[in-house]
C-alpha atoms as a PDB file:
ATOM      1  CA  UNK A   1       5.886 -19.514   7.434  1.00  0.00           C
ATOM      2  CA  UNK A   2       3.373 -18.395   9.842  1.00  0.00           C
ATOM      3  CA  UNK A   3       0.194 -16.085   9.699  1.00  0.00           C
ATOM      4  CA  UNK A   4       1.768 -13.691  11.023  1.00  0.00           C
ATOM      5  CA  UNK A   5       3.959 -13.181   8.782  1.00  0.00           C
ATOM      6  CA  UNK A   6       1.505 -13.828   6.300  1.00  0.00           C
ATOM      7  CA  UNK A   7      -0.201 -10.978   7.999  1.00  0.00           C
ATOM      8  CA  UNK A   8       2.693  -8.593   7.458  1.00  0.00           C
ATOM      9  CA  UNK A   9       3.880  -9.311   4.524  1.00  0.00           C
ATOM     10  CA  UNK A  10      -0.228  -8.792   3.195  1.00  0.00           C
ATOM     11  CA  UNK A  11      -0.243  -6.025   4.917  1.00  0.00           C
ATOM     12  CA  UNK A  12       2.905  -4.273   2.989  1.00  0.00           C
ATOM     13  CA  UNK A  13       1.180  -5.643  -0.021  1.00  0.00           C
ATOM     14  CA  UNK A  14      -1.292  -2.964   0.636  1.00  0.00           C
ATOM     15  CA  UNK A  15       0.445  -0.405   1.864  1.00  0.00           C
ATOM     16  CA  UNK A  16       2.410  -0.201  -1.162  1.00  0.00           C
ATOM     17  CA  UNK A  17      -0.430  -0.725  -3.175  1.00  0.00           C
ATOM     18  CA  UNK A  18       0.621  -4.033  -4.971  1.00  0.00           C
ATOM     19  CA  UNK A  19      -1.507  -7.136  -5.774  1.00  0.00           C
ATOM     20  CA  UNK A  20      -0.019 -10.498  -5.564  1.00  0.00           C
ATOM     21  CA  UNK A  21       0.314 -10.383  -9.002  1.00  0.00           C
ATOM     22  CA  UNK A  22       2.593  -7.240  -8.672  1.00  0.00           C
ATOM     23  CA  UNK A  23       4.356  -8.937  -6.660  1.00  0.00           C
ATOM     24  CA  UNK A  24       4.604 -12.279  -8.353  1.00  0.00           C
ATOM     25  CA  UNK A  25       6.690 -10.093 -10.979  1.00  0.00           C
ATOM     26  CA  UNK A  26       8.291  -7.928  -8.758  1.00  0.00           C
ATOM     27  CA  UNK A  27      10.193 -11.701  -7.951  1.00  0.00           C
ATOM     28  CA  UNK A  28      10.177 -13.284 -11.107  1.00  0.00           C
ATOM     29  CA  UNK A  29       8.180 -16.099  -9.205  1.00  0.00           C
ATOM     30  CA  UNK A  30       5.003 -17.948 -10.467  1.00  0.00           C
ATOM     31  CA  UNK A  31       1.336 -16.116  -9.223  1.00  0.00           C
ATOM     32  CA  UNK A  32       0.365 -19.306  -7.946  1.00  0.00           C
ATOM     33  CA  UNK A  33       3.694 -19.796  -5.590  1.00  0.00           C
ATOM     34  CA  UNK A  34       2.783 -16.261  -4.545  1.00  0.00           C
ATOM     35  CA  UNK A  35      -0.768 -17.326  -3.837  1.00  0.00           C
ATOM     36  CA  UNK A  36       0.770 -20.620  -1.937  1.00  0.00           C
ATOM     37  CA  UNK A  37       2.963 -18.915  -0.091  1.00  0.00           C
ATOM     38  CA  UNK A  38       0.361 -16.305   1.351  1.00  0.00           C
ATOM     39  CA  UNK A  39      -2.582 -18.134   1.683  1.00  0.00           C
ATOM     40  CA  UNK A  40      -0.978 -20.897   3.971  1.00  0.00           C
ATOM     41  CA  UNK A  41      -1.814 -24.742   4.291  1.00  0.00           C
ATOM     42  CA  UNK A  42       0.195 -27.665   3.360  1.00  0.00           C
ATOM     43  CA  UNK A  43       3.453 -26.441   1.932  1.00  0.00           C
ATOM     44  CA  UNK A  44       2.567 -23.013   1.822  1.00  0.00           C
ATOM     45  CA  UNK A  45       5.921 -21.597   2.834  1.00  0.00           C
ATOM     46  CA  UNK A  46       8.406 -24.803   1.855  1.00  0.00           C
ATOM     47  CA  UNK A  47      10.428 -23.474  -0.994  1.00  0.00           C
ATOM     48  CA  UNK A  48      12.569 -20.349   1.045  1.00  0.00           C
ATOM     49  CA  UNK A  49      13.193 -19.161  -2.787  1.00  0.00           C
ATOM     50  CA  UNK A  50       9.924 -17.347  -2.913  1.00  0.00           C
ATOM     51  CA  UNK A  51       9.870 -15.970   0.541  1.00  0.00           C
ATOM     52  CA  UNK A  52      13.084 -14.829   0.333  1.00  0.00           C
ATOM     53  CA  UNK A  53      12.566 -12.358  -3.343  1.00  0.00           C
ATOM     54  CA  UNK A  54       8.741 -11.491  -1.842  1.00  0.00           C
ATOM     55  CA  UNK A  55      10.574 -10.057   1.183  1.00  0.00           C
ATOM     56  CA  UNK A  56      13.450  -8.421  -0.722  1.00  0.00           C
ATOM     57  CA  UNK A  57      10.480  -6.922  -3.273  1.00  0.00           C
ATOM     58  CA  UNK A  58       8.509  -5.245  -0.196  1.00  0.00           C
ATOM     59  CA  UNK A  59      11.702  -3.747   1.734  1.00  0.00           C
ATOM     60  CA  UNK A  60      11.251  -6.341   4.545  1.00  0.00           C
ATOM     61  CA  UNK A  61      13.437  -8.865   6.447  1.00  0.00           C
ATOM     62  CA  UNK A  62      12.958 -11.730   9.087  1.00  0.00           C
ATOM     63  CA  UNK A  63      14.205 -10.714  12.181  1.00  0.00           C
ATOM     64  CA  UNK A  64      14.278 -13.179  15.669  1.00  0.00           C
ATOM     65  CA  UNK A  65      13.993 -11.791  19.439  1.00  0.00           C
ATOM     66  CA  UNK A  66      14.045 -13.597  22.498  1.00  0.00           C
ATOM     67  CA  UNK A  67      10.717 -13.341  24.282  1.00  0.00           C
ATOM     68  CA  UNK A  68      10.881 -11.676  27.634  1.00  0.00           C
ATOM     69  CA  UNK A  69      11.542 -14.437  30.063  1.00  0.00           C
ATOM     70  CA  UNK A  70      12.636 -17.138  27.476  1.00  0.00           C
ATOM     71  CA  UNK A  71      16.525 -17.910  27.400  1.00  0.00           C
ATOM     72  CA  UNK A  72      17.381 -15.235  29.982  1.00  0.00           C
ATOM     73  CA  UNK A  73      19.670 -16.330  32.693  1.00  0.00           C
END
């Protein structure tokens, strides 16, 4: 995953008013993979398990757009 969806999906954290820890059992998933997951670095977003309940916990989904001027023809 990237930072900026690290950035979003910290940014729900707060606007919801959860911790990590919230949402670590919000998703039934270890704090630390929570922690992983958000704070980047090697392997930080490798098990799609753990992205997949944080995003269904915070209301959110993964969404791809073409870039203006990429794949147009």
């Amino acid at each position: 995953m990237n930072d900026e969806l690290r950035a979003v999906v910290n940014a729900r954290l707060k606007t919801k008013g959860m911790s990590r820890a919230d949402l670590a059992r919000a998703t039934g998933k270890h704090p630390n993979a929570i922690s992983r997951a958000l704070n980047g670095g090697k392997d930080s977003g490798s098990p799609p398990p753990v992205w997949a309940a944080m995003l269904e916990a915070l209301d959110l989904r993964l969404t791809a757009e073409v870039l203006p001027g990429e794949g147009e023809q």
